[in-house]
PDB file of N, CA and C in Angstrom:
ATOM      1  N   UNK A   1     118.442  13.870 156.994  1.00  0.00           N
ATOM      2  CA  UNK A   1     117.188  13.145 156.944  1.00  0.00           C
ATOM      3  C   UNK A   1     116.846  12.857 155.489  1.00  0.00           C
ATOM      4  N   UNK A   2     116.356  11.542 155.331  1.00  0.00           N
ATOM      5  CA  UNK A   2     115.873  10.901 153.935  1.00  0.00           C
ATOM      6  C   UNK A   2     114.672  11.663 153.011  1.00  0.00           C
ATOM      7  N   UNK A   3     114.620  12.011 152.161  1.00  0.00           N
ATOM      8  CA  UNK A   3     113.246  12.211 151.014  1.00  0.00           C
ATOM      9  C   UNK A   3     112.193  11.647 151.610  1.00  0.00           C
ATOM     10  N   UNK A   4     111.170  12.232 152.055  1.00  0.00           N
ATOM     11  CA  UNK A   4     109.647  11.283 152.192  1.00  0.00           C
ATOM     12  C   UNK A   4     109.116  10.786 150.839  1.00  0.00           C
ATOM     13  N   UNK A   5     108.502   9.983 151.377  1.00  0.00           N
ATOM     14  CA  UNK A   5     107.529   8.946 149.979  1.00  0.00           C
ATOM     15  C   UNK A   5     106.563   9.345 149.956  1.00  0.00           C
ATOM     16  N   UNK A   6     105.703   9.463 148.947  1.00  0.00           N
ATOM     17  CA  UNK A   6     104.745   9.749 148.769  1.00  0.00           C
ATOM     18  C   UNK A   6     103.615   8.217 149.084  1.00  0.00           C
ATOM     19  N   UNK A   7     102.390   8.190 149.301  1.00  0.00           N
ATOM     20  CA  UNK A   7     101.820   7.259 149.836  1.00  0.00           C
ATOM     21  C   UNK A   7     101.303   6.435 148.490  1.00  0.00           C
ATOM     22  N   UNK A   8     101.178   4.479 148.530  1.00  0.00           N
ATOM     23  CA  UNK A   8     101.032   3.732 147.648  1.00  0.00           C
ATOM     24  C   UNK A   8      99.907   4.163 146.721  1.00  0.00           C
ATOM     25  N   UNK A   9      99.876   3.933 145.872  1.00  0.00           N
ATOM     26  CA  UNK A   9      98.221   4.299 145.544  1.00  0.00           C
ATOM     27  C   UNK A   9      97.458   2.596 145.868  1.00  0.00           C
ATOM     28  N   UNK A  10      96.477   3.175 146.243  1.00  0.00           N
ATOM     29  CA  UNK A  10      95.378   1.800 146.965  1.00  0.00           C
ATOM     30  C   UNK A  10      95.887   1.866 148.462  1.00  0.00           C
ATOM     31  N   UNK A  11      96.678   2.283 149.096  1.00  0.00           N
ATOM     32  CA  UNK A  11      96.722   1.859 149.750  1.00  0.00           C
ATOM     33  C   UNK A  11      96.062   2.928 151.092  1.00  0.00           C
ATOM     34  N   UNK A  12      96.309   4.257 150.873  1.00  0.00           N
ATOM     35  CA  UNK A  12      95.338   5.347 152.036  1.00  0.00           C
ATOM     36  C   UNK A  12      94.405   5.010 152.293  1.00  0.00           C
ATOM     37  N   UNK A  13      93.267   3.977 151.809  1.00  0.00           N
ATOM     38  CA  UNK A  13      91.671   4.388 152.309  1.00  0.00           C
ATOM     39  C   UNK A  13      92.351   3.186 153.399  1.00  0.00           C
ATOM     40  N   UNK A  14      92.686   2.249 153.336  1.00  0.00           N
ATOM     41  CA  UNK A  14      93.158   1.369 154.139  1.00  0.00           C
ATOM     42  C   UNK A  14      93.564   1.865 155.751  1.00  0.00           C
ATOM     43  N   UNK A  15      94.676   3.386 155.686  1.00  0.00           N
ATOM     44  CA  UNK A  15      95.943   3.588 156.379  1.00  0.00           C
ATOM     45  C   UNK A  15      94.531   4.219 157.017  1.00  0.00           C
ATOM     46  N   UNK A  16      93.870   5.042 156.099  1.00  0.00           N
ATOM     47  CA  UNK A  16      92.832   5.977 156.814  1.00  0.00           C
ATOM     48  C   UNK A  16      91.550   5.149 158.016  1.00  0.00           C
ATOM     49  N   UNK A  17      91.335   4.110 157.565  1.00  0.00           N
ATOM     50  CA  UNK A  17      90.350   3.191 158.333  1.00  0.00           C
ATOM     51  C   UNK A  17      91.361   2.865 159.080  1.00  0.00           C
ATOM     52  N   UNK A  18      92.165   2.059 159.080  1.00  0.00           N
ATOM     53  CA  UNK A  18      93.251   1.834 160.038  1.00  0.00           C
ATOM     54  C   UNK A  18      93.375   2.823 161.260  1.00  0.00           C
ATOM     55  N   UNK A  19      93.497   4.122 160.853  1.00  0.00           N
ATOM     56  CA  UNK A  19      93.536   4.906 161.909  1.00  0.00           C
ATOM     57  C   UNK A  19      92.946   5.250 162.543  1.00  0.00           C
ATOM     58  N   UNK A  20      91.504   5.481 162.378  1.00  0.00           N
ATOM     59  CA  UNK A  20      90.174   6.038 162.905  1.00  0.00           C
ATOM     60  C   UNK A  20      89.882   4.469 163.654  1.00  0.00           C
ATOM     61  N   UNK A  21      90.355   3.468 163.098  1.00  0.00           N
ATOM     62  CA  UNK A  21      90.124   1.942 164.264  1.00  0.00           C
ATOM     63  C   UNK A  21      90.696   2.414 165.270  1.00  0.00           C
ATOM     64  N   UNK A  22      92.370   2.894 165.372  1.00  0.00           N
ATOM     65  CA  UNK A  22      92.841   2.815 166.776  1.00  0.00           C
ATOM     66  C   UNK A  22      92.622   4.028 166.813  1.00  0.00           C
ATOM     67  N   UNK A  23      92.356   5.318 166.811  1.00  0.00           N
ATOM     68  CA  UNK A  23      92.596   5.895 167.330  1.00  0.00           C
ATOM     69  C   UNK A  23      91.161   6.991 167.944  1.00  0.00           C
ATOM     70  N   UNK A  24      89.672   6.589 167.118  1.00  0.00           N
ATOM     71  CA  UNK A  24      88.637   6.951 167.234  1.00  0.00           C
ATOM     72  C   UNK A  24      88.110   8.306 166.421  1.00  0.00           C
ATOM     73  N   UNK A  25      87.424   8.904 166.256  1.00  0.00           N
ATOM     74  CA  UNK A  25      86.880   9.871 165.827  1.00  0.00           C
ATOM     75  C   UNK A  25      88.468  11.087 165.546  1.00  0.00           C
ATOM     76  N   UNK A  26      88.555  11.396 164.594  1.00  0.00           N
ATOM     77  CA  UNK A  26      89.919  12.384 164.255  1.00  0.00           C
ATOM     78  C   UNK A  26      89.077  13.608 163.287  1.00  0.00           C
ATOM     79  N   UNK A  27      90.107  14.741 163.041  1.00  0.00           N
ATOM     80  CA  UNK A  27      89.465  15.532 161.938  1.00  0.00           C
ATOM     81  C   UNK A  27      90.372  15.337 160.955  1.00  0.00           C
ATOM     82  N   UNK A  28      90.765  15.852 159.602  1.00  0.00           N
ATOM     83  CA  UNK A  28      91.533  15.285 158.165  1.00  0.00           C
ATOM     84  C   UNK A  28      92.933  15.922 158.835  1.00  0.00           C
ATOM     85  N   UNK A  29      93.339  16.735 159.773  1.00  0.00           N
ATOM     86  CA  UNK A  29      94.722  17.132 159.969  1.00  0.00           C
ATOM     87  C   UNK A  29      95.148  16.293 160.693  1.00  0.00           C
ATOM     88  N   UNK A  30      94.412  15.800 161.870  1.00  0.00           N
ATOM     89  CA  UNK A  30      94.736  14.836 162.846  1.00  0.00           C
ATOM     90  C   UNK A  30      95.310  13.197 162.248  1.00  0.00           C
ATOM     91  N   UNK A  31      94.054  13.014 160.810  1.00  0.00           N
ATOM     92  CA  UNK A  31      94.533  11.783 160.622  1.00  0.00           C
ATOM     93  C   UNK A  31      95.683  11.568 159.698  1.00  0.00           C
ATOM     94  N   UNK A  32      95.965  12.687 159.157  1.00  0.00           N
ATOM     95  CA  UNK A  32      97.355  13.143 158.090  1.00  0.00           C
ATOM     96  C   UNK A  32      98.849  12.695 159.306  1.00  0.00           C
ATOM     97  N   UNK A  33      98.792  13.600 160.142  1.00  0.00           N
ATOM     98  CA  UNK A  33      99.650  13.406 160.875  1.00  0.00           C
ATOM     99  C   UNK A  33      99.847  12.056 161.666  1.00  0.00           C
ATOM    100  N   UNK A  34      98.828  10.922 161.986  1.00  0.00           N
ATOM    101  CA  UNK A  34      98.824  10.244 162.741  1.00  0.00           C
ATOM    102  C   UNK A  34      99.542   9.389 161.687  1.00  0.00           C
ATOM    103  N   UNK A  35      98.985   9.390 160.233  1.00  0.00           N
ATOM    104  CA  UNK A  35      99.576   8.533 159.177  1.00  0.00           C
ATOM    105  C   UNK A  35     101.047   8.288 158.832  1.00  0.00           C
ATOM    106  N   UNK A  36     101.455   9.820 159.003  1.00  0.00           N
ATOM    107  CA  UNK A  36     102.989  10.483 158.475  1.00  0.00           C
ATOM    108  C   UNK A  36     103.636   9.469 160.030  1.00  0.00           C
ATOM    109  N   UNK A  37     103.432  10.462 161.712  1.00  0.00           N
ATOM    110  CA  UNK A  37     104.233   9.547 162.546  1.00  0.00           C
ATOM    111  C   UNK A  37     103.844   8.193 162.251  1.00  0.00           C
ATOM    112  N   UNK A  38     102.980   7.238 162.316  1.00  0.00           N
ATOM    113  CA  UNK A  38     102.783   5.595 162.235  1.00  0.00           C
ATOM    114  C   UNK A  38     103.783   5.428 161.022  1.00  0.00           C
ATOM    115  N   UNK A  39     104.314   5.978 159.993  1.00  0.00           N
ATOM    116  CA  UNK A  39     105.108   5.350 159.295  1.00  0.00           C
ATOM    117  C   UNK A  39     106.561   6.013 159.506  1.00  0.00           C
ATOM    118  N   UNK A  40     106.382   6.564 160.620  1.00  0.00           N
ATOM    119  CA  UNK A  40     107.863   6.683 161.295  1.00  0.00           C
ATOM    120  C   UNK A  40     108.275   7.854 160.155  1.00  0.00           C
ATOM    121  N   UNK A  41     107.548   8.859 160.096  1.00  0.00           N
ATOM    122  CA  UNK A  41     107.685  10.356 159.035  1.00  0.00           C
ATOM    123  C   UNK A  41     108.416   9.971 157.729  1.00  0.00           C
ATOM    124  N   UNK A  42     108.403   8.555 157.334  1.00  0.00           N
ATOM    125  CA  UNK A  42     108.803   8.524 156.144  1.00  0.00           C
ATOM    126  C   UNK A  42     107.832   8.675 154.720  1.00  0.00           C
ATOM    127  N   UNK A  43     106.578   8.220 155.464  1.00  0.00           N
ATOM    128  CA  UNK A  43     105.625   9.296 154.377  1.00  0.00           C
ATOM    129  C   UNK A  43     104.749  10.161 154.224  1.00  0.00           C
ATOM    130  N   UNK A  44     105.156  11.226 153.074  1.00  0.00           N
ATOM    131  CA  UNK A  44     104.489  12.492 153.121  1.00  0.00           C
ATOM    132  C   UNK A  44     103.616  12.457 152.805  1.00  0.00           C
ATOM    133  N   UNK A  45     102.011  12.882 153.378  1.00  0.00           N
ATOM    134  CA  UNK A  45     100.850  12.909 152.982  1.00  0.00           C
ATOM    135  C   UNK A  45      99.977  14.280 152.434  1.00  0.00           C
ATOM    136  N   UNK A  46      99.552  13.800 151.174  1.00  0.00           N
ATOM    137  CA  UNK A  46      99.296  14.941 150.581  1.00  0.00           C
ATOM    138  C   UNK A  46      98.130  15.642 150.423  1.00  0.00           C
ATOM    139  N   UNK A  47      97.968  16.668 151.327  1.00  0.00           N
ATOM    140  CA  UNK A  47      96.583  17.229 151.869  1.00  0.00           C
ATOM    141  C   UNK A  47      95.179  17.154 150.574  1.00  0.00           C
ATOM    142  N   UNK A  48      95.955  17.122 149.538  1.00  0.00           N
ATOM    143  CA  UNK A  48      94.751  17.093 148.256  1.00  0.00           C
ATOM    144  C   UNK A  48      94.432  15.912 147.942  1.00  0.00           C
ATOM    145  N   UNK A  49      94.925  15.025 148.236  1.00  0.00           N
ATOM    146  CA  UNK A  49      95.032  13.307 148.037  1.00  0.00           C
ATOM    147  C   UNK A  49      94.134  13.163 149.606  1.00  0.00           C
ATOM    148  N   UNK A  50      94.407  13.388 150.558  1.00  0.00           N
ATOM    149  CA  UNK A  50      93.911  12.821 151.818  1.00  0.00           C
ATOM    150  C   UNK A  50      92.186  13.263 151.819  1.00  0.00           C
ATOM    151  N   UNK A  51      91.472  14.640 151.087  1.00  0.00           N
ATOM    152  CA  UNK A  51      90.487  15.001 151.601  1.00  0.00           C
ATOM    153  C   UNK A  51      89.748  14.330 150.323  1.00  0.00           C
ATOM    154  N   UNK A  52      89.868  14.348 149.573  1.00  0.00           N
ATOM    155  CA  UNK A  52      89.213  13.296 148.242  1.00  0.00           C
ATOM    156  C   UNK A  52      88.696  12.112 148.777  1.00  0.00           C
ATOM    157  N   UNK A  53      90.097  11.774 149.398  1.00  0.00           N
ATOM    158  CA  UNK A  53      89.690  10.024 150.153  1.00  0.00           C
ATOM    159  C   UNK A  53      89.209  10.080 151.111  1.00  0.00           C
ATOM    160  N   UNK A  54      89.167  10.712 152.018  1.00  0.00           N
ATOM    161  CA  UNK A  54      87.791  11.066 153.078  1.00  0.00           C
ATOM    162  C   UNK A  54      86.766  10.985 152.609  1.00  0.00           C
ATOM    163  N   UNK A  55      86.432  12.103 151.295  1.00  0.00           N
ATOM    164  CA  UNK A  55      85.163  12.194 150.724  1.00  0.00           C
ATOM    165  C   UNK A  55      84.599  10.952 149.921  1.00  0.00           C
ATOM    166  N   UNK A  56      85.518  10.361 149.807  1.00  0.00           N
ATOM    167  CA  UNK A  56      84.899   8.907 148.822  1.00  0.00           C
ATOM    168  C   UNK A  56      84.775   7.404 149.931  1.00  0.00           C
ATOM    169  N   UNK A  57      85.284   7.641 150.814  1.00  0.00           N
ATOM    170  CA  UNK A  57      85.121   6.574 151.832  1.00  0.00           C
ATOM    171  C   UNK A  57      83.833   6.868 152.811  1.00  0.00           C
ATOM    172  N   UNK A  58      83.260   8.271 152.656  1.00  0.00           N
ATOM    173  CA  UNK A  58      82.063   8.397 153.524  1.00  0.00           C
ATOM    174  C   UNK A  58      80.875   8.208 152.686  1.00  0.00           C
ATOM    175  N   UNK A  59      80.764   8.583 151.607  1.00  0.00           N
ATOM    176  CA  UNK A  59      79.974   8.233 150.066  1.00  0.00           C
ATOM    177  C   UNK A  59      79.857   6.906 149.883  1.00  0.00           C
ATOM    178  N   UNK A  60      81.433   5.738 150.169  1.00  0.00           N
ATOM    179  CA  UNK A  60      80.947   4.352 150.444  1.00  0.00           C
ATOM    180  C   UNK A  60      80.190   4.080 151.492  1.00  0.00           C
ATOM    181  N   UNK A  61      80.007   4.920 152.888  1.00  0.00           N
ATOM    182  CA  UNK A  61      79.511   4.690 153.996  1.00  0.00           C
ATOM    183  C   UNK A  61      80.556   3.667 155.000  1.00  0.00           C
ATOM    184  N   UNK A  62      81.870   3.836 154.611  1.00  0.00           N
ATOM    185  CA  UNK A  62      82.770   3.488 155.815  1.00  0.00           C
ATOM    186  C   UNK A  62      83.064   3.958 156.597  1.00  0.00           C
ATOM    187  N   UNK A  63      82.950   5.864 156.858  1.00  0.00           N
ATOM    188  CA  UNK A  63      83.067   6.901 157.799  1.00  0.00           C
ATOM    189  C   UNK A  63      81.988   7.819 157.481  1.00  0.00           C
ATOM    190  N   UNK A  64      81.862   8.101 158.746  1.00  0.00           N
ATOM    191  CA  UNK A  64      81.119   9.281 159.048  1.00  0.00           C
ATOM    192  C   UNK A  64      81.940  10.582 159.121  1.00  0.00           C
ATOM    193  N   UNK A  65      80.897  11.622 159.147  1.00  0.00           N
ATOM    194  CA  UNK A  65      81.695  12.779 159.637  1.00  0.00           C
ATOM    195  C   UNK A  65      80.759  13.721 160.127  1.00  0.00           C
ATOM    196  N   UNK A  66      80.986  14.471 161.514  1.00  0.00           N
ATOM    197  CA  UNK A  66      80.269  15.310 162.077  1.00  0.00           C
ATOM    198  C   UNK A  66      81.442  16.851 162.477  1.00  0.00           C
ATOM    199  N   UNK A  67      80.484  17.905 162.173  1.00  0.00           N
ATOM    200  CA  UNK A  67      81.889  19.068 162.368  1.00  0.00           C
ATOM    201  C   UNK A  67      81.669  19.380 163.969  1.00  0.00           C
ATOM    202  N   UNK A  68      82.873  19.724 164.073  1.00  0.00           N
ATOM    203  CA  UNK A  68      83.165  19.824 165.951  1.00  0.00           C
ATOM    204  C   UNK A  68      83.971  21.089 165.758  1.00  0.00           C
ATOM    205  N   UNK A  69      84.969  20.925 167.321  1.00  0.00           N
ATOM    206  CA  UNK A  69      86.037  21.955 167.494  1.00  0.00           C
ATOM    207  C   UNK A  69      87.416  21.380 167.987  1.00  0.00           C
ATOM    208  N   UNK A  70      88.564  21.720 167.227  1.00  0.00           N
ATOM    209  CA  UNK A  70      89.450  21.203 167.458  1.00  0.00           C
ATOM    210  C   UNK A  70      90.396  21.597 168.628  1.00  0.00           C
ATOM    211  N   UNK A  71      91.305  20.780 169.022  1.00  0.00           N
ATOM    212  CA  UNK A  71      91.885  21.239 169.984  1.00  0.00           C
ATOM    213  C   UNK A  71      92.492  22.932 170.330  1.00  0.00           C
ATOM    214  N   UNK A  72      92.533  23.203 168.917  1.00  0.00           N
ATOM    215  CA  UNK A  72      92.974  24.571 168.961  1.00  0.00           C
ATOM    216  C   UNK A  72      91.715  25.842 168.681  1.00  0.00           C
ATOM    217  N   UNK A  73      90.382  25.225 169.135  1.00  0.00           N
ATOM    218  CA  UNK A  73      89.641  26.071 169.025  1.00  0.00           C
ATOM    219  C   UNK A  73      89.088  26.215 167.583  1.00  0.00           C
ATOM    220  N   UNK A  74      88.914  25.684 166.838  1.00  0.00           N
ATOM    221  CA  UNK A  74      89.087  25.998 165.398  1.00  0.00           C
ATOM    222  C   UNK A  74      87.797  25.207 164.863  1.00  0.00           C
ATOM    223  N   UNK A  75      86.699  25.315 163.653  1.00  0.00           N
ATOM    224  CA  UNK A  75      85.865  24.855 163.561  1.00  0.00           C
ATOM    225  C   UNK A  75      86.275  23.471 162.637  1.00  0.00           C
ATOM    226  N   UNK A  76      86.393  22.033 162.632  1.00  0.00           N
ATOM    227  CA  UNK A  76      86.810  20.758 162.334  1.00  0.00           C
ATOM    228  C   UNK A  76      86.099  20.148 161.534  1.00  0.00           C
ATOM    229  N   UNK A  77      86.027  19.675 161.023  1.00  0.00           N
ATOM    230  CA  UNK A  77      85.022  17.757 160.863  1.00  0.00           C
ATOM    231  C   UNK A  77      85.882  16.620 160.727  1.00  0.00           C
ATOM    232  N   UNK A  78      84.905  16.105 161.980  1.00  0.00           N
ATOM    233  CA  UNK A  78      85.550  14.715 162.462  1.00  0.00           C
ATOM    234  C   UNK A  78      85.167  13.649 161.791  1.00  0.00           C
ATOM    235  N   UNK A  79      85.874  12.797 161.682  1.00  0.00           N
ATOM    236  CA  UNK A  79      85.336  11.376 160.853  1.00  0.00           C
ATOM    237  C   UNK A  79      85.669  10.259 161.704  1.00  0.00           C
ATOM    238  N   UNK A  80      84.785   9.798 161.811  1.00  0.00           N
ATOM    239  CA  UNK A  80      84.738   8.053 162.755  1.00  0.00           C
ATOM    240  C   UNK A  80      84.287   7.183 161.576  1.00  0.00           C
ATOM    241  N   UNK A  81      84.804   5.668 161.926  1.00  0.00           N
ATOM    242  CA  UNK A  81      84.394   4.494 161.174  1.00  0.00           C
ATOM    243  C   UNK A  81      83.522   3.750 161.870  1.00  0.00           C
ATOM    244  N   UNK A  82      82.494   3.064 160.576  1.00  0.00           N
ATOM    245  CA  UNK A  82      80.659   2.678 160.989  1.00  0.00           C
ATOM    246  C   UNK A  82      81.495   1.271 160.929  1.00  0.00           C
ATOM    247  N   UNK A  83      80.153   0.829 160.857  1.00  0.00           N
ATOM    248  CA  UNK A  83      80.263  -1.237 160.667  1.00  0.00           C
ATOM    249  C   UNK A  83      80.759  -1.224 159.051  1.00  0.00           C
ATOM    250  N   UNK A  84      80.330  -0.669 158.181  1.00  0.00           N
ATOM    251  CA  UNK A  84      80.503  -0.655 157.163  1.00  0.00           C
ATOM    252  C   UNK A  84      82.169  -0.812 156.738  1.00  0.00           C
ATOM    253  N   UNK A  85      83.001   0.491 157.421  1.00  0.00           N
ATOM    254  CA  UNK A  85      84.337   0.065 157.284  1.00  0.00           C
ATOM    255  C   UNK A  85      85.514  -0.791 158.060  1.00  0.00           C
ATOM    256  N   UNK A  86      84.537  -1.184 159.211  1.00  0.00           N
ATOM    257  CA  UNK A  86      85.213  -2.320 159.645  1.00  0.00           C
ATOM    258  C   UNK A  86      85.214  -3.557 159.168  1.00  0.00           C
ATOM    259  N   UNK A  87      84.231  -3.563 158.394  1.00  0.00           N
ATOM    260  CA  UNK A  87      84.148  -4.891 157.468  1.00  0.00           C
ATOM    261  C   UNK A  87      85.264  -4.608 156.019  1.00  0.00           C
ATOM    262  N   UNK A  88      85.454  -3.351 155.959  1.00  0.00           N
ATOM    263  CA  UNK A  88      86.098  -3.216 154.512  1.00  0.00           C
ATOM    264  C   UNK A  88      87.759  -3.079 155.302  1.00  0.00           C
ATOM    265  N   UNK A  89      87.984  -3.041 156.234  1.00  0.00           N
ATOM    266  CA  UNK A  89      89.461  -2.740 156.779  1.00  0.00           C
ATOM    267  C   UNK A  89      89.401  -4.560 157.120  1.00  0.00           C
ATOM    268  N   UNK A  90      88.517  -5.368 157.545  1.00  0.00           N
ATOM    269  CA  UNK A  90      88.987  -6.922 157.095  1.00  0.00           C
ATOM    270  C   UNK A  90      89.207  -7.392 155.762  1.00  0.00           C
ATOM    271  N   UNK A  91      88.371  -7.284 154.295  1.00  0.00           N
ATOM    272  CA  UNK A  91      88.442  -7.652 153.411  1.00  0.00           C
ATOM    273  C   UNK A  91      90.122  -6.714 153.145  1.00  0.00           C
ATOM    274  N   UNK A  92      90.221  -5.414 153.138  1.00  0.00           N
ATOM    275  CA  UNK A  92      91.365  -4.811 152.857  1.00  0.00           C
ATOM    276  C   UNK A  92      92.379  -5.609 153.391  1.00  0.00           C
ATOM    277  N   UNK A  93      92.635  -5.881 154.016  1.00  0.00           N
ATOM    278  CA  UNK A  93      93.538  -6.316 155.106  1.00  0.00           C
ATOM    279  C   UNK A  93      93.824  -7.971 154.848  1.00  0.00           C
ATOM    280  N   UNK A  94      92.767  -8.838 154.282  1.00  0.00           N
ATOM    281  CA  UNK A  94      93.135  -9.959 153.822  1.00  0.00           C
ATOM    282  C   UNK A  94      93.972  -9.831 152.129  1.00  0.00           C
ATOM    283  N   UNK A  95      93.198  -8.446 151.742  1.00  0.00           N
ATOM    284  CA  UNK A  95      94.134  -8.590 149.895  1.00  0.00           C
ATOM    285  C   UNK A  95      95.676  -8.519 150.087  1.00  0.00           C
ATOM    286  N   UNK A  96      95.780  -7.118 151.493  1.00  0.00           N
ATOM    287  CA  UNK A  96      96.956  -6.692 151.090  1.00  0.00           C
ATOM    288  C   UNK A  96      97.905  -7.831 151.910  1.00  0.00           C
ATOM    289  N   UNK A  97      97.521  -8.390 152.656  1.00  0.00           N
ATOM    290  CA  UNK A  97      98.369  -9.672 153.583  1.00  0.00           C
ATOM    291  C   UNK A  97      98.936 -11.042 152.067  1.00  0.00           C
ATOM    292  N   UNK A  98      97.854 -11.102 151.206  1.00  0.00           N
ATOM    293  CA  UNK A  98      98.231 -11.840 150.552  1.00  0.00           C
ATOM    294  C   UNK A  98      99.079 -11.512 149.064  1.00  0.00           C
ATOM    295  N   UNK A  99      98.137  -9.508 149.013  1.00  0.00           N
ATOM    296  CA  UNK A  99      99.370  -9.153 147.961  1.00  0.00           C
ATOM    297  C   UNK A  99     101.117  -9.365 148.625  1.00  0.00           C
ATOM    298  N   UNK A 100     101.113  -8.992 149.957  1.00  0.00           N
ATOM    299  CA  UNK A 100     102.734  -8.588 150.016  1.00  0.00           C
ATOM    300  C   UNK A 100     103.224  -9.983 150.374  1.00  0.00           C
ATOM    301  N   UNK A 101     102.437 -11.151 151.005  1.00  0.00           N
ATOM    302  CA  UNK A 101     103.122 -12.620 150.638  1.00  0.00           C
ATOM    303  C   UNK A 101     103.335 -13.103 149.078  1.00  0.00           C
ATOM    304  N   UNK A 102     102.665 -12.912 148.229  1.00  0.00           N
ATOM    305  CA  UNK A 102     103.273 -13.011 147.079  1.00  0.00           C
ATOM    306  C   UNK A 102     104.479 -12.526 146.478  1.00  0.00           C
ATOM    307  N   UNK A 103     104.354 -10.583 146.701  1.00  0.00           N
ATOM    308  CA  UNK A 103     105.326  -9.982 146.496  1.00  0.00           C
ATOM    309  C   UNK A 103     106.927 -10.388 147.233  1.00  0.00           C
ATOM    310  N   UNK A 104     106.694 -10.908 148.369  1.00  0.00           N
ATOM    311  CA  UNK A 104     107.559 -11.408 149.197  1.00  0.00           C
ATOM    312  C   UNK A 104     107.963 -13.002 148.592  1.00  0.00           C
ATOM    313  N   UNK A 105     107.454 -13.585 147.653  1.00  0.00           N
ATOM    314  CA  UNK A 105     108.381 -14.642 146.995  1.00  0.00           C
ATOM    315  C   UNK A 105     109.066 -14.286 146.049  1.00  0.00           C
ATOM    316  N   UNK A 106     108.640 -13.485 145.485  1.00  0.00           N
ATOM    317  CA  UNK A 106     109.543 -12.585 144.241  1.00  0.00           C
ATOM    318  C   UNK A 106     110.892 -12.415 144.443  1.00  0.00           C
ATOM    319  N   UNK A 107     110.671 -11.310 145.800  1.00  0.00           N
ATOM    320  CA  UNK A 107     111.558 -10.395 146.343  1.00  0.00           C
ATOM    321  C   UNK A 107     112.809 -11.786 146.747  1.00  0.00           C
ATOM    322  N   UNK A 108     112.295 -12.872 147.582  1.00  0.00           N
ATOM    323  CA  UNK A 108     113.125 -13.965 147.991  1.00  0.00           C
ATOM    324  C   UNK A 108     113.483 -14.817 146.651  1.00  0.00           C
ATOM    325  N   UNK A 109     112.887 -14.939 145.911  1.00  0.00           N
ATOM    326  CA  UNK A 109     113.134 -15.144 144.405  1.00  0.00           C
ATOM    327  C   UNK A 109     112.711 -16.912 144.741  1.00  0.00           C
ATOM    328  N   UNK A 110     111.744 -16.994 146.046  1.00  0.00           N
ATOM    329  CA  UNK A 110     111.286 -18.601 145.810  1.00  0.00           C
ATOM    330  C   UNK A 110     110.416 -18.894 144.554  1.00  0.00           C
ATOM    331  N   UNK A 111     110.538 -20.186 144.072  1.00  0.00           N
ATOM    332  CA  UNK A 111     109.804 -20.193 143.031  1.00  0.00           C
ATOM    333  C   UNK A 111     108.513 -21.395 143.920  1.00  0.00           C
ATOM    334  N   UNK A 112     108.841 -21.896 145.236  1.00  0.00           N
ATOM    335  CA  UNK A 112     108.007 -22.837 146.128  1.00  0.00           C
ATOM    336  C   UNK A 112     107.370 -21.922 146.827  1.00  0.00           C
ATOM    337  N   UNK A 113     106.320 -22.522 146.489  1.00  0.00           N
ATOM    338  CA  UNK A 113     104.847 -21.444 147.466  1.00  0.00           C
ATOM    339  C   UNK A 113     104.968 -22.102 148.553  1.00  0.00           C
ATOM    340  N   UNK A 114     105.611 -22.889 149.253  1.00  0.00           N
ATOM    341  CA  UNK A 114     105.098 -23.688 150.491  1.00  0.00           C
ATOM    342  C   UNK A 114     106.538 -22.621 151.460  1.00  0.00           C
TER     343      UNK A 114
END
């Protein structure tokens, strides 16, 4: 099995709204793991990197968080996404569509934008 990657920078608060879209209310272990399988375990997510960005995406007011109990009995906090980050997972989602079409003429080495 291959080296895992470590995750883009800019790009987690994204993967993190992304996930709490499909998958609803999670706690920070749940959404680590959902991140690592969705990229097919090729990247490693790094528990000190992931709870920072929790904490700075609820401070923007794109997630909430309320503490619960996890499947294993265990005391949690869950984080769901408001209106706030569904509007920021569209604006996100239009940069990075147009960063990686750019990057993708490079890579093809077109010098025609059409």
């Amino acid at each position: 099995m291959g080296e895992k990657a470590d995750v883009w920078q800019g790009t987690l608060a994204l993967m993190v709204l992304k996930t709490l879209e499909s998958m609803g209310s999670l706690h920070g272990y749940g959404i680590a793991r959902r991140i690592e399988q969705t990229s097919g375990d090729v990247l490693s997510l790094n528990y000190g990197t992931l709870y920072p960005a929790l904490l700075k995406l609820e401070q923007e007011g794109a997630i909430v968080s309320e503490w619960g109990v996890s499947e294993n009995n265990r005391k949690a906090k869950f984080y769901k996404l408001t209106r706030v980050g569904r509007k920021q997972i569209e604006r996100e989602t239009d940069n990075w569509e147009q960063t990686t079409a750019i990057l993708s003429r490079f890579l093809r080495g077109t010098e025609d934008p059409a």
